[in-house]
Protein backbone atom coordinates (compact mmCIF):
# COMPACT_ATOMS: atom_id res chain seq x y z
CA UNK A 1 12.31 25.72 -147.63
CA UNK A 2 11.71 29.19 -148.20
CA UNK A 3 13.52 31.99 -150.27
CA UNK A 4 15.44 32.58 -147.24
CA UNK A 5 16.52 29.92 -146.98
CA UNK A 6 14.97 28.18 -143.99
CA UNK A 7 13.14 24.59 -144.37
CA UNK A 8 14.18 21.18 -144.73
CA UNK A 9 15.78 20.01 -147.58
CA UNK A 10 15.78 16.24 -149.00
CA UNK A 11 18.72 13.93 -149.17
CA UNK A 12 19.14 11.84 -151.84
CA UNK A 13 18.16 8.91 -150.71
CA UNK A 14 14.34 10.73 -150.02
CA UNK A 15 11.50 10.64 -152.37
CA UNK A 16 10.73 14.07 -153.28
CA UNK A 17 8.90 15.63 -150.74
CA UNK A 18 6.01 18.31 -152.81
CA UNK A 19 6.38 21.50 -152.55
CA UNK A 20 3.98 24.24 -151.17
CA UNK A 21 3.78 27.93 -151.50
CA UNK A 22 2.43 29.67 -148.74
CA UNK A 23 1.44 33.53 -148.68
CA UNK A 24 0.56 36.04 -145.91
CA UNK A 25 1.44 39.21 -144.85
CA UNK A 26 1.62 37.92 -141.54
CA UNK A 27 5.05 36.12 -140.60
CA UNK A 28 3.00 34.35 -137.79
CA UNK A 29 0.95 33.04 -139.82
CA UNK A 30 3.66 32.14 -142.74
CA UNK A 31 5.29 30.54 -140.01
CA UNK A 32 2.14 28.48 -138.77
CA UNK A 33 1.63 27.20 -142.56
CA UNK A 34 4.82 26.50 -143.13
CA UNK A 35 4.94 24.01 -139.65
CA UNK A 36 1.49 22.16 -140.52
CA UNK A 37 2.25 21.53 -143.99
CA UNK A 38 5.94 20.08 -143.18
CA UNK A 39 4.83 18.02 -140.37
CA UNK A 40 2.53 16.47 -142.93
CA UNK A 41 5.38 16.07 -145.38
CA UNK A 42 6.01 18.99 -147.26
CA UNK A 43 8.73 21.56 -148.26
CA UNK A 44 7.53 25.15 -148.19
CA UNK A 45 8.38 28.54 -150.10
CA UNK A 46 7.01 31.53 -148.50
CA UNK A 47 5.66 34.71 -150.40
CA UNK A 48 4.57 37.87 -148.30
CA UNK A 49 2.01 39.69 -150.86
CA UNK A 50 0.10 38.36 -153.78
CA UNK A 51 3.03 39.98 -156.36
CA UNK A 52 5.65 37.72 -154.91
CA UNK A 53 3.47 35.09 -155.05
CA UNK A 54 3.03 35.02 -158.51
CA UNK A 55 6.89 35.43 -159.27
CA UNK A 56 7.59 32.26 -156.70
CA UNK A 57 4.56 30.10 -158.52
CA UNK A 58 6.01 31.06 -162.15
CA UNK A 59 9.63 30.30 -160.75
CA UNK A 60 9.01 26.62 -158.13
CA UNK A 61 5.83 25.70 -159.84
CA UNK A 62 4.67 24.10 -156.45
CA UNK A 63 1.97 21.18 -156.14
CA UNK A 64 0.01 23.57 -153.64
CA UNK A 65 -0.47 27.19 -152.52
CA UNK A 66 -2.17 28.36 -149.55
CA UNK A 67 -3.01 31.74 -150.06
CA UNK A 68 -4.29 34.65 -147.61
CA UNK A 69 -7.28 36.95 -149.41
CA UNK A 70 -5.81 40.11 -147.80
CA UNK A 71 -2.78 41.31 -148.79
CA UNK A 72 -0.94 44.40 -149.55
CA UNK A 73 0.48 45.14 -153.16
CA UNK A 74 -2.05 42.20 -154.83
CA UNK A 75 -4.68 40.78 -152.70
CA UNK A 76 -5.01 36.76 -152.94
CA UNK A 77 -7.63 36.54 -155.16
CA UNK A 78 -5.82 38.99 -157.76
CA UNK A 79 -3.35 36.47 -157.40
CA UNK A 80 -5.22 32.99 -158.15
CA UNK A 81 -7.17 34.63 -161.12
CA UNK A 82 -3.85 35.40 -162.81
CA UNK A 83 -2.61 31.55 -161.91
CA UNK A 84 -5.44 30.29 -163.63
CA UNK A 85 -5.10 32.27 -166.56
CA UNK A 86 -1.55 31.22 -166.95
CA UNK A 87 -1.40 27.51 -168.25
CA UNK A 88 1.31 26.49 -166.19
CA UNK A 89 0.40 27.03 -162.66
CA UNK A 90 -3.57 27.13 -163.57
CA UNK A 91 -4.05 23.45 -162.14
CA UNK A 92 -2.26 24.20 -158.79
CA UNK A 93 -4.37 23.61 -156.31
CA UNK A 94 -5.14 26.16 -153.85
CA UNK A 95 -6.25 26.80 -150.34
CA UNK A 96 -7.44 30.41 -149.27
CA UNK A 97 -7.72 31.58 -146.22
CA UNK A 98 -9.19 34.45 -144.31
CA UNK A 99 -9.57 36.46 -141.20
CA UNK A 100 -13.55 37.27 -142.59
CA UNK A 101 -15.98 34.77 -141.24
CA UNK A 102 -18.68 35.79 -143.45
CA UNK A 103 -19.51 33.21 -145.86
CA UNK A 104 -19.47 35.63 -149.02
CA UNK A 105 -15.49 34.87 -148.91
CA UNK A 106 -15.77 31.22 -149.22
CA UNK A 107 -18.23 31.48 -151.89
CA UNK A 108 -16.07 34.24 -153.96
CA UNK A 109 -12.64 31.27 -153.13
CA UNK A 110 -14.66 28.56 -154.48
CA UNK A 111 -15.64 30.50 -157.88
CA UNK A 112 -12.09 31.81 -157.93
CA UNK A 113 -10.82 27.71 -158.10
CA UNK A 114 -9.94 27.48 -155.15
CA UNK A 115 -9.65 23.62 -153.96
CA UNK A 116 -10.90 25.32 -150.15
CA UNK A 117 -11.64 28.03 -148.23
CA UNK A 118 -10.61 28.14 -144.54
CA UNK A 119 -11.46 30.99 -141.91
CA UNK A 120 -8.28 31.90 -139.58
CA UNK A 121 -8.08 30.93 -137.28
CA UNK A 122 -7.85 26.89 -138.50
CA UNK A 123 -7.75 24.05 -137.93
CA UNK A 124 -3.83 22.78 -138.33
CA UNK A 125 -4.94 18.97 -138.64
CA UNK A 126 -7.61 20.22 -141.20
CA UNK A 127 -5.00 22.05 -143.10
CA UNK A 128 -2.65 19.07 -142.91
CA UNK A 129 -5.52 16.79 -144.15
CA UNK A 130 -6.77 19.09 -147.17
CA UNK A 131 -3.14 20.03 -148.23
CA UNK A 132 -2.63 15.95 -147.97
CA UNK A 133 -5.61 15.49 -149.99
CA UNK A 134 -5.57 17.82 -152.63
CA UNK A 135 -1.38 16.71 -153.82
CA UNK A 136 -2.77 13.05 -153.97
CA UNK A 137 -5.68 14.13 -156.32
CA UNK A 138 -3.33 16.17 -158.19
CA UNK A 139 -1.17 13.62 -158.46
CA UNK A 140 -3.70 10.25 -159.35
């Protein structure tokens, strides 16, 4: 679901479904995230700069974020530094992703904490996979 209220919510017969923030400048791309990750079972928030990411990660504490490293007012990495310097969203696991093919950005995601780095444009069944992946880890 996100702030606006679009998504899917669960009944109450439904295990809880996790929860994912995604945040991009791009709507498209919002958008694109927020299909993947609830065809592979999630519920989604959506943040469109790194500020109101923060805000929706302090408010929803979500089991994953997929964060874009551009972005206006507070770029993504900005952002994940300041999650893992607060101790409640600090084991989040997080997926960047970039326009930048060069591998300097994956290198800079992966000593940020970033669980993975992927290069738009991705792979949807990768995405699906990793954000599959990382909630079960988080969660065992």
């Amino acid at each position: 679901m996100s702030e606006s209220g679009a998504g899917v919510a669960n009944s109450p017969a439904e295990p809880r479904r996790p929860l994912a923030l995604v945040a991009d400048d791009e709507v498209e791309v919002r958008q694109l995230v927020g299909d993947v990750l609830a065809e592979v079972g999630f519920e989604t928030l959506e943040a469109r700069d790194g500020i109101e990411l923060l805000e929706l990660a302090a408010r929803h504490r979500p089991q994953l974020i997929v964060a874009d490293v551009m972005m206006p007012e507070m770029d993504g990495y900005t952002a994940v530094a300041r999650l893992r310097g607060q101790p409640a969203t600090a084991g989040i696991p997080i997926i960047m992703l970039t326009g930048c093919a060069d591998p300097a950005y994956g290198q800079l995601s992966e000593g940020m904490g970033a669980a993975a780095h992927l290069t738009k444009p991705f792979s949807p069944v990768l995405l699906g996979e990793l954000a599959q992946e990382m909630v079960r880890r988080s969660r065992s």
